[in-house]
C-alpha atoms as a PDB file:
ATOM      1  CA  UNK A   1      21.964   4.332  15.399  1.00  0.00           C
ATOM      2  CA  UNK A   2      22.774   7.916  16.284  1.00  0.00           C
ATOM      3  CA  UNK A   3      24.549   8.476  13.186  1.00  0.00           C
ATOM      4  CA  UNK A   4      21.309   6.837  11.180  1.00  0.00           C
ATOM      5  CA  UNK A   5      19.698   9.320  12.900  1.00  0.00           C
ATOM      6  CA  UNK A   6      21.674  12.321  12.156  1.00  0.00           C
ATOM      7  CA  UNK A   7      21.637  11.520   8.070  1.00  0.00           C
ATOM      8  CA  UNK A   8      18.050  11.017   8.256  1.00  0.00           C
ATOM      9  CA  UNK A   9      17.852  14.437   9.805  1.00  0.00           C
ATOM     10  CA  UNK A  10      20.197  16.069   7.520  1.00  0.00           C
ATOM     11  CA  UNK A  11      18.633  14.278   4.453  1.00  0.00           C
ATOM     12  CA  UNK A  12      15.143  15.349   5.473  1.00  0.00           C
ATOM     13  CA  UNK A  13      15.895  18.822   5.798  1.00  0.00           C
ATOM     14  CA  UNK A  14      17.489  19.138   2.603  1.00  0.00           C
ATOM     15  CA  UNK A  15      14.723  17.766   0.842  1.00  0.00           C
ATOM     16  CA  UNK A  16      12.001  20.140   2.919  1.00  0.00           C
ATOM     17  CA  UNK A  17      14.567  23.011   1.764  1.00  0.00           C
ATOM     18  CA  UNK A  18      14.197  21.983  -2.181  1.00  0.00           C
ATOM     19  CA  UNK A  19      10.532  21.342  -1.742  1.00  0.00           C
ATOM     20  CA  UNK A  20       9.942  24.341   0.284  1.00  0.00           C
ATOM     21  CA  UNK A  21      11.305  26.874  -2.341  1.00  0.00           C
ATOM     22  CA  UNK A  22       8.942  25.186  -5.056  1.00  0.00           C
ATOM     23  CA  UNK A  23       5.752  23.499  -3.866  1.00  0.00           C
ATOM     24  CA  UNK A  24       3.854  25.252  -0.772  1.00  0.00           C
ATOM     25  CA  UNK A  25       0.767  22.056   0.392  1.00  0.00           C
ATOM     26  CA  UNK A  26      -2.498  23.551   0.435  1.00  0.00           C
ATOM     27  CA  UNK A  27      -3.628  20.502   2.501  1.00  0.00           C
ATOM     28  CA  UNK A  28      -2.108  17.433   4.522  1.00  0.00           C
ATOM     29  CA  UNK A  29       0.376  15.168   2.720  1.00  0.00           C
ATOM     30  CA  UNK A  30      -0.158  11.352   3.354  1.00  0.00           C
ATOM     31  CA  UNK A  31       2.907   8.972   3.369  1.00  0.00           C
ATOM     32  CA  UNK A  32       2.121   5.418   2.921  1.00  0.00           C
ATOM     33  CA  UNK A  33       4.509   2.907   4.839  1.00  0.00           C
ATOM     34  CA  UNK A  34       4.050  -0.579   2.994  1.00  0.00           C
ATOM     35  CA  UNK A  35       4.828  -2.112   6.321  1.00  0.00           C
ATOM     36  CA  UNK A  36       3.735  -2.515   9.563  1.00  0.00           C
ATOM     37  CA  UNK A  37       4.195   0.194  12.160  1.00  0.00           C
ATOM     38  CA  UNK A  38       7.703   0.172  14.277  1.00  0.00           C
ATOM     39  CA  UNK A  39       9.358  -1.444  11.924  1.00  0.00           C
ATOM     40  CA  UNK A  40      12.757   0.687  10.520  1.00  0.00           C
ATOM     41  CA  UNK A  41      11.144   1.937   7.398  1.00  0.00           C
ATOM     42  CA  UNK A  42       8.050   3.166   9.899  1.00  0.00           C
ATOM     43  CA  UNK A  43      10.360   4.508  12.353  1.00  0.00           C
ATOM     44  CA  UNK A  44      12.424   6.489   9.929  1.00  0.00           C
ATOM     45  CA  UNK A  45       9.584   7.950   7.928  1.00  0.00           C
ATOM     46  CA  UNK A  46       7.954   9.495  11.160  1.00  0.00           C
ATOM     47  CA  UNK A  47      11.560  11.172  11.707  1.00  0.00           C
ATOM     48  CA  UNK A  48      11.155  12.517   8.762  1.00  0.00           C
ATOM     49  CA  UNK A  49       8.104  13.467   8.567  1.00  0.00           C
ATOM     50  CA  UNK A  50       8.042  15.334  11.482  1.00  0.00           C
ATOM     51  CA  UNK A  51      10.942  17.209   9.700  1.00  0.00           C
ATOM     52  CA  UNK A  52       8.955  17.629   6.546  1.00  0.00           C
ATOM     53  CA  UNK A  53       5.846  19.155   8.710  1.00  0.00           C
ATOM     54  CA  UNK A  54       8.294  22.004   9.677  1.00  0.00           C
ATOM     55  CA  UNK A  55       9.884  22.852   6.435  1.00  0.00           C
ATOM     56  CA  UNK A  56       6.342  22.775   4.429  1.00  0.00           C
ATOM     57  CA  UNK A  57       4.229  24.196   7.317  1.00  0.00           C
ATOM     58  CA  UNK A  58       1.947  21.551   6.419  1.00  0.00           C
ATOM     59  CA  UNK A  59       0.928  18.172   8.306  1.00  0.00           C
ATOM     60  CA  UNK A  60       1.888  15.149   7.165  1.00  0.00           C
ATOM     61  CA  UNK A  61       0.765  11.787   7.828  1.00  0.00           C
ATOM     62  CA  UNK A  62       1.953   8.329   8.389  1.00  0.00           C
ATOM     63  CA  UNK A  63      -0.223   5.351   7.179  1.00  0.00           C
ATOM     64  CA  UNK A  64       1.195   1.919   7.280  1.00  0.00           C
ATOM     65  CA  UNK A  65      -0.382  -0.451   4.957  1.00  0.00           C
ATOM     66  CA  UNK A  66       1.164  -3.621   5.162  1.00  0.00           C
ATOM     67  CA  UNK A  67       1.257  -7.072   3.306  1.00  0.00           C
ATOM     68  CA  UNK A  68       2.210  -8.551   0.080  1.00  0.00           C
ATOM     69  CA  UNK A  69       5.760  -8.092   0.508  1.00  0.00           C
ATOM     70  CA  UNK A  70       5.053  -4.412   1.196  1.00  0.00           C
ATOM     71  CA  UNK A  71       3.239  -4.624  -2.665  1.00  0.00           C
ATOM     72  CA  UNK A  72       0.158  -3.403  -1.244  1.00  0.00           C
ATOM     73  CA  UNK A  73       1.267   0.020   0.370  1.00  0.00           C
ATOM     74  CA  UNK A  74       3.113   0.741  -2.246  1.00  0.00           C
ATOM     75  CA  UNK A  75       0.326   0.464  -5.341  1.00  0.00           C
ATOM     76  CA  UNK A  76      -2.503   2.215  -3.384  1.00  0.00           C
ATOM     77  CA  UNK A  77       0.504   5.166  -3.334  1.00  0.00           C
ATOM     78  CA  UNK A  78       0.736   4.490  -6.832  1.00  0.00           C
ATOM     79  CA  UNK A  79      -3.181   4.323  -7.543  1.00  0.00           C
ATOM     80  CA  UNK A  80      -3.375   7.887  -5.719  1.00  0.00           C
ATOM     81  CA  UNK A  81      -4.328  10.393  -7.655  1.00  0.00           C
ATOM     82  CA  UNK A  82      -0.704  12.132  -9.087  1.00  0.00           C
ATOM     83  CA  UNK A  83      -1.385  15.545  -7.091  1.00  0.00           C
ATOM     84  CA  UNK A  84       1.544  15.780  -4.884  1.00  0.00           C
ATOM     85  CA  UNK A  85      -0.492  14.544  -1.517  1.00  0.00           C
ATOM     86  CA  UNK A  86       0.436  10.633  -1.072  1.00  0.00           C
ATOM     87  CA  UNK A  87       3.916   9.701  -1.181  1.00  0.00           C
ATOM     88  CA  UNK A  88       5.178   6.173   0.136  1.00  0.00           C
ATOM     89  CA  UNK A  89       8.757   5.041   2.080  1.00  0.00           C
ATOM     90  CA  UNK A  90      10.763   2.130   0.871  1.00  0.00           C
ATOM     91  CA  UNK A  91      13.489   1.145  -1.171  1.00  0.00           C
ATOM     92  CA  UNK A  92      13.702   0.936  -5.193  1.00  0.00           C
ATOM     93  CA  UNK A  93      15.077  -2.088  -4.699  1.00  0.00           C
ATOM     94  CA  UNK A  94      11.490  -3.803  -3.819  1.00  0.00           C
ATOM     95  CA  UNK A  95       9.970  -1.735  -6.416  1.00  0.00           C
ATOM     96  CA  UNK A  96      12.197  -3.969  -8.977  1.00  0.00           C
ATOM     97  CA  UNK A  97      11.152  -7.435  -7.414  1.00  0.00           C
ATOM     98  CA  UNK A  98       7.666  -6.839  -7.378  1.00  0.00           C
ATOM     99  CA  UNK A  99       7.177  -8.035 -10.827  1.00  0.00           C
ATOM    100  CA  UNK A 100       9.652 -10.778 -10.588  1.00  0.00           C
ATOM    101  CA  UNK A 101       7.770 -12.403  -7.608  1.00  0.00           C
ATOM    102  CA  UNK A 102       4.175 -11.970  -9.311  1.00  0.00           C
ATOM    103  CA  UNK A 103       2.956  -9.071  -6.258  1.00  0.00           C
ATOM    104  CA  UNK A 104       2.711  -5.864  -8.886  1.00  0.00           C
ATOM    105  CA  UNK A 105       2.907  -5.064 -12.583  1.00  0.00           C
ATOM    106  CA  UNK A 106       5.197  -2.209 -12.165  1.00  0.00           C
ATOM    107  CA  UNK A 107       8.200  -0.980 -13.435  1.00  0.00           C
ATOM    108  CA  UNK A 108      10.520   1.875 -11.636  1.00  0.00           C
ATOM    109  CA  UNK A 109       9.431   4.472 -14.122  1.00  0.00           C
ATOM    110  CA  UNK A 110       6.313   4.302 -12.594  1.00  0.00           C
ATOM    111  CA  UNK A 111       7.491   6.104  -9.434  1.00  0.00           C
ATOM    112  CA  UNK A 112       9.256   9.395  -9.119  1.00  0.00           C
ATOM    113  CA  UNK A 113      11.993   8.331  -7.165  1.00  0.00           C
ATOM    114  CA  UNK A 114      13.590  11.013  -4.309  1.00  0.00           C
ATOM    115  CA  UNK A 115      16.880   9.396  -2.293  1.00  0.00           C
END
């Protein structure tokens, strides 16, 4: 778990490094879980996050929005408006079996993926 940890960290900071050079928030940033709170997806996100806050000097926000499979998080981040502000946490992989199971018309080109 340490070493989960430790490459969340590491990951996290890299991406606030990227970010930070290009995008500066004018105003919080809102990550949608699409499952419910202290859960691994929750717990890692709120790592991060807290990393994120640092590296952007802006506050960011965990919302968990569970159900459908995590379906439901995951297309009010897509129905967002596209400004930067909501992101959401999960895998690709569920993004791909949406569709199959009959939760989400949605294809991964709908998403800007970041790993």
């Amino acid at each position: 778990m340490q070493a989960l940890r430790i490459a969340v960290a590491a990951l996290s900071l890299a991406l606030a490094a990227g970010a930070q050079a290009q995008w500066k928030p004018s105003k919080p940033i809102s990550i949608i879980v699409p499952w419910a709170a202290g859960g691994a997806t929750d717990q890692v996100t709120r790592v991060a996050a807290g990393e994120l806050e640092e590296a952007l000097g802006a506050k960011i926000v965990v919302i968990n929005q569970p159900g459908g499979a995590g379906s439901i998080g995951t297309l009010n981040a897509l129905k967002a408006p596209r400004d930067g502000y909501t992101w959401t946490a999960g895998a690709p992989k569920q993004l791909g079996t949406y569709p199959v199971l009959g939760l989400a018309d949605t294809k991964l080109d709908d998403f800007h993926i970041f790993v």
